[in-house]
Protein backbone atom coordinates (compact mmCIF):
# COMPACT_ATOMS: atom_id res chain seq x y z
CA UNK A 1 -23.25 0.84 21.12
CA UNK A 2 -21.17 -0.53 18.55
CA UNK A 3 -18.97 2.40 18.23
CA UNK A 4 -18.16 2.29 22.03
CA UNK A 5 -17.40 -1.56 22.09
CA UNK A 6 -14.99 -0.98 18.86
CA UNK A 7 -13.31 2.03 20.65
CA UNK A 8 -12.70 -0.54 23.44
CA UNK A 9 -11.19 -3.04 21.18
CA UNK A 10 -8.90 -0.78 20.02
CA UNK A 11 -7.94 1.03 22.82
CA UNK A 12 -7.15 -3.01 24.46
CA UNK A 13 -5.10 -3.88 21.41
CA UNK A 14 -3.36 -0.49 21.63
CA UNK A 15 -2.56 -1.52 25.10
CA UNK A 16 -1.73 -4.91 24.33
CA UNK A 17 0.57 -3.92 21.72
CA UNK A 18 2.31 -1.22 24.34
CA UNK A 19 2.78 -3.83 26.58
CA UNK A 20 4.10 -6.32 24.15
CA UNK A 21 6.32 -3.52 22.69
CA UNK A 22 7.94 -3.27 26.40
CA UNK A 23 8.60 -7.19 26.39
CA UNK A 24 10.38 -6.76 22.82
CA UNK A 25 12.53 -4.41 23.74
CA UNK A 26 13.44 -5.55 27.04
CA UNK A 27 14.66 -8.89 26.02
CA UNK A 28 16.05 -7.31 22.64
CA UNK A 29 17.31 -4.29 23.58
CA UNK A 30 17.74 -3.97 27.28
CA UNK A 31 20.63 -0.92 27.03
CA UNK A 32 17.56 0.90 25.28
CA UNK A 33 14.88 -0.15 27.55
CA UNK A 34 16.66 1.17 30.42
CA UNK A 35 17.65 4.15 28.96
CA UNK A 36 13.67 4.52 28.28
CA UNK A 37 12.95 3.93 31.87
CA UNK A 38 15.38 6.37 33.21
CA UNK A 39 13.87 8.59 31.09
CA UNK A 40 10.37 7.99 32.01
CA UNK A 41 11.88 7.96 35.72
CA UNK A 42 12.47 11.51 35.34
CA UNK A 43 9.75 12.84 34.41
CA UNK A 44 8.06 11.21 37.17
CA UNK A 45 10.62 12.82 39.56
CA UNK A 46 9.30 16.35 38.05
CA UNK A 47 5.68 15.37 38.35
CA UNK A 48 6.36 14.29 41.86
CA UNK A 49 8.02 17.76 42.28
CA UNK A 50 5.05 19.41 40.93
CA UNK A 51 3.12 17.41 42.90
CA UNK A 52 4.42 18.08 46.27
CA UNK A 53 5.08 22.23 45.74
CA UNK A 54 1.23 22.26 44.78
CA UNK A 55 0.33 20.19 48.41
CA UNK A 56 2.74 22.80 50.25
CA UNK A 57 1.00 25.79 48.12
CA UNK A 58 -2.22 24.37 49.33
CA UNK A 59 -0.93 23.38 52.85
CA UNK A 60 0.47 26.97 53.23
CA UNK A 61 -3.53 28.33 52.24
CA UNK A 62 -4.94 26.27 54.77
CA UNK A 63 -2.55 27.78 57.57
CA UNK A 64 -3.00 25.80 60.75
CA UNK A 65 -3.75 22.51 58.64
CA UNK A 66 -0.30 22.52 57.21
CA UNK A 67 0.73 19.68 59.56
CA UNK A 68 -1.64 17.29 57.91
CA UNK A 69 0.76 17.68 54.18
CA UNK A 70 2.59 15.29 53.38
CA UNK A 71 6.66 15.62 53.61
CA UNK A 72 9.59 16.33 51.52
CA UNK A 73 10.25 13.40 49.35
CA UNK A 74 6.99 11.62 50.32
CA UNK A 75 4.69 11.67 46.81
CA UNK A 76 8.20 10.58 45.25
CA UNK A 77 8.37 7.67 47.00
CA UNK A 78 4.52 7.21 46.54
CA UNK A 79 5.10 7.42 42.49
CA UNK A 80 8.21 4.79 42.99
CA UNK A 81 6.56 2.48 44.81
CA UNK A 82 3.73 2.32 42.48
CA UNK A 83 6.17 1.99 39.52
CA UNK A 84 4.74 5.53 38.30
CA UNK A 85 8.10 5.19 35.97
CA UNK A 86 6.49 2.40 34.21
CA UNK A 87 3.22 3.89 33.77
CA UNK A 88 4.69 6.97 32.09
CA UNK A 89 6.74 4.19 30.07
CA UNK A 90 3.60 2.46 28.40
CA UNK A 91 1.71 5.75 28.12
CA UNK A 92 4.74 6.70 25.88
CA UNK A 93 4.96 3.64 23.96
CA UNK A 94 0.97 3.47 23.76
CA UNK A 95 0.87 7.54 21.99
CA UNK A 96 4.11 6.30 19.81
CA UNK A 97 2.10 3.11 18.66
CA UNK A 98 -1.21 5.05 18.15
CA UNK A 99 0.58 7.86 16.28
CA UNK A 100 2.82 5.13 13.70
CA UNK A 101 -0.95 3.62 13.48
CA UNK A 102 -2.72 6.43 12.55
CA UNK A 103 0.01 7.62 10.19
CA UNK A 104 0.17 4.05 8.70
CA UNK A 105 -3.44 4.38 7.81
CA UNK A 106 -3.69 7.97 6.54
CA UNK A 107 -0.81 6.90 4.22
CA UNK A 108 -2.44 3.75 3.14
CA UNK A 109 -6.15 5.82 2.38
CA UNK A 110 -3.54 7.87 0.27
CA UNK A 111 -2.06 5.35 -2.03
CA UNK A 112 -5.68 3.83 -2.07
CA UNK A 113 -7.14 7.10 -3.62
CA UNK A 114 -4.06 7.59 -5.71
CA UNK A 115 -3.91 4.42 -7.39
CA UNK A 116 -8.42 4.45 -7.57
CA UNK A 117 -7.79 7.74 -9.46
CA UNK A 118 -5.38 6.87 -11.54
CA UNK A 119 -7.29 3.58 -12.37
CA UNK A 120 -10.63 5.01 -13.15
CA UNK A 121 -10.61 8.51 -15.14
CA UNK A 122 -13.63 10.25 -14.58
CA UNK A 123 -15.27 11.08 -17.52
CA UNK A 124 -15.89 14.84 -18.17
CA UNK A 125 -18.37 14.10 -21.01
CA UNK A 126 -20.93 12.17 -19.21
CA UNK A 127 -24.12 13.25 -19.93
CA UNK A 128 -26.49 13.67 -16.78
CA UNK A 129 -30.24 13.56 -17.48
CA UNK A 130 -32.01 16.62 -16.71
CA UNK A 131 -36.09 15.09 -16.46
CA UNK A 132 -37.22 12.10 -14.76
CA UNK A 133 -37.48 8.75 -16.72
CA UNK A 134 -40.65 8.56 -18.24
């Protein structure tokens, strides 16, 4: 239970620090920000491509139904409206994040084992008992 309520934690801070990352760089570097979200605008363009030519595929299986698919242009607007530019924003900036994290903390177990090595020599002549104490 523990495990699952720490996974939480971090998966909210990772969020929280996505979304505060966005605020940073929107009121400290707006040229890049925008440049990020016409990036991210994009790729939501392709998914919404994707999107629709898989509804026609499926619309063009179903034959007679095919008048029940949605239109041209229609699951664009659907992903604009709902800011799907955005979302594919913080989902960047949340895998950057987790990825500078995780690579912050393999590096720091690193020096930690480094510098615990190089402080405490293991001995090679320690002698191990071979019976039980008596």
């Amino acid at each position: 239970m523990l495990s699952r309520i720490g996974f939480l934690l971090r998966l909210t801070g990772l969020k929280l620090a996505a979304f505060f990352t966005f605020i940073a760089l929107a009121l400290y570097a707006p040229s890049t920000t925008n440049l990020l979200l016409d990036g991210a605008s994009g790729t939501s363009k392709l998914i919404a491509q994707g999107t629709e030519d898989a509804l026609q595929a499926i619309g063009g299986a179903f034959g007679d139904y095919n008048a029940l698919m949605p239109k041209k242009g229609a699951v664009e607007l659907l992903l604009r409206y709902v800011g799907m530019d955005k979302v594919i924003l913080f989902i960047g900036l949340a895998i950057g994040l987790y990825i500078v994290w995780m690579l912050l903390i393999a590096s720091g177990r690193g020096v930690v084992r480094r510098f615990d090595r190089s402080g405490n020599p293991q001995r090679q002549s320690a002698r191990v008992q071979a019976e039980p104490p008596r």
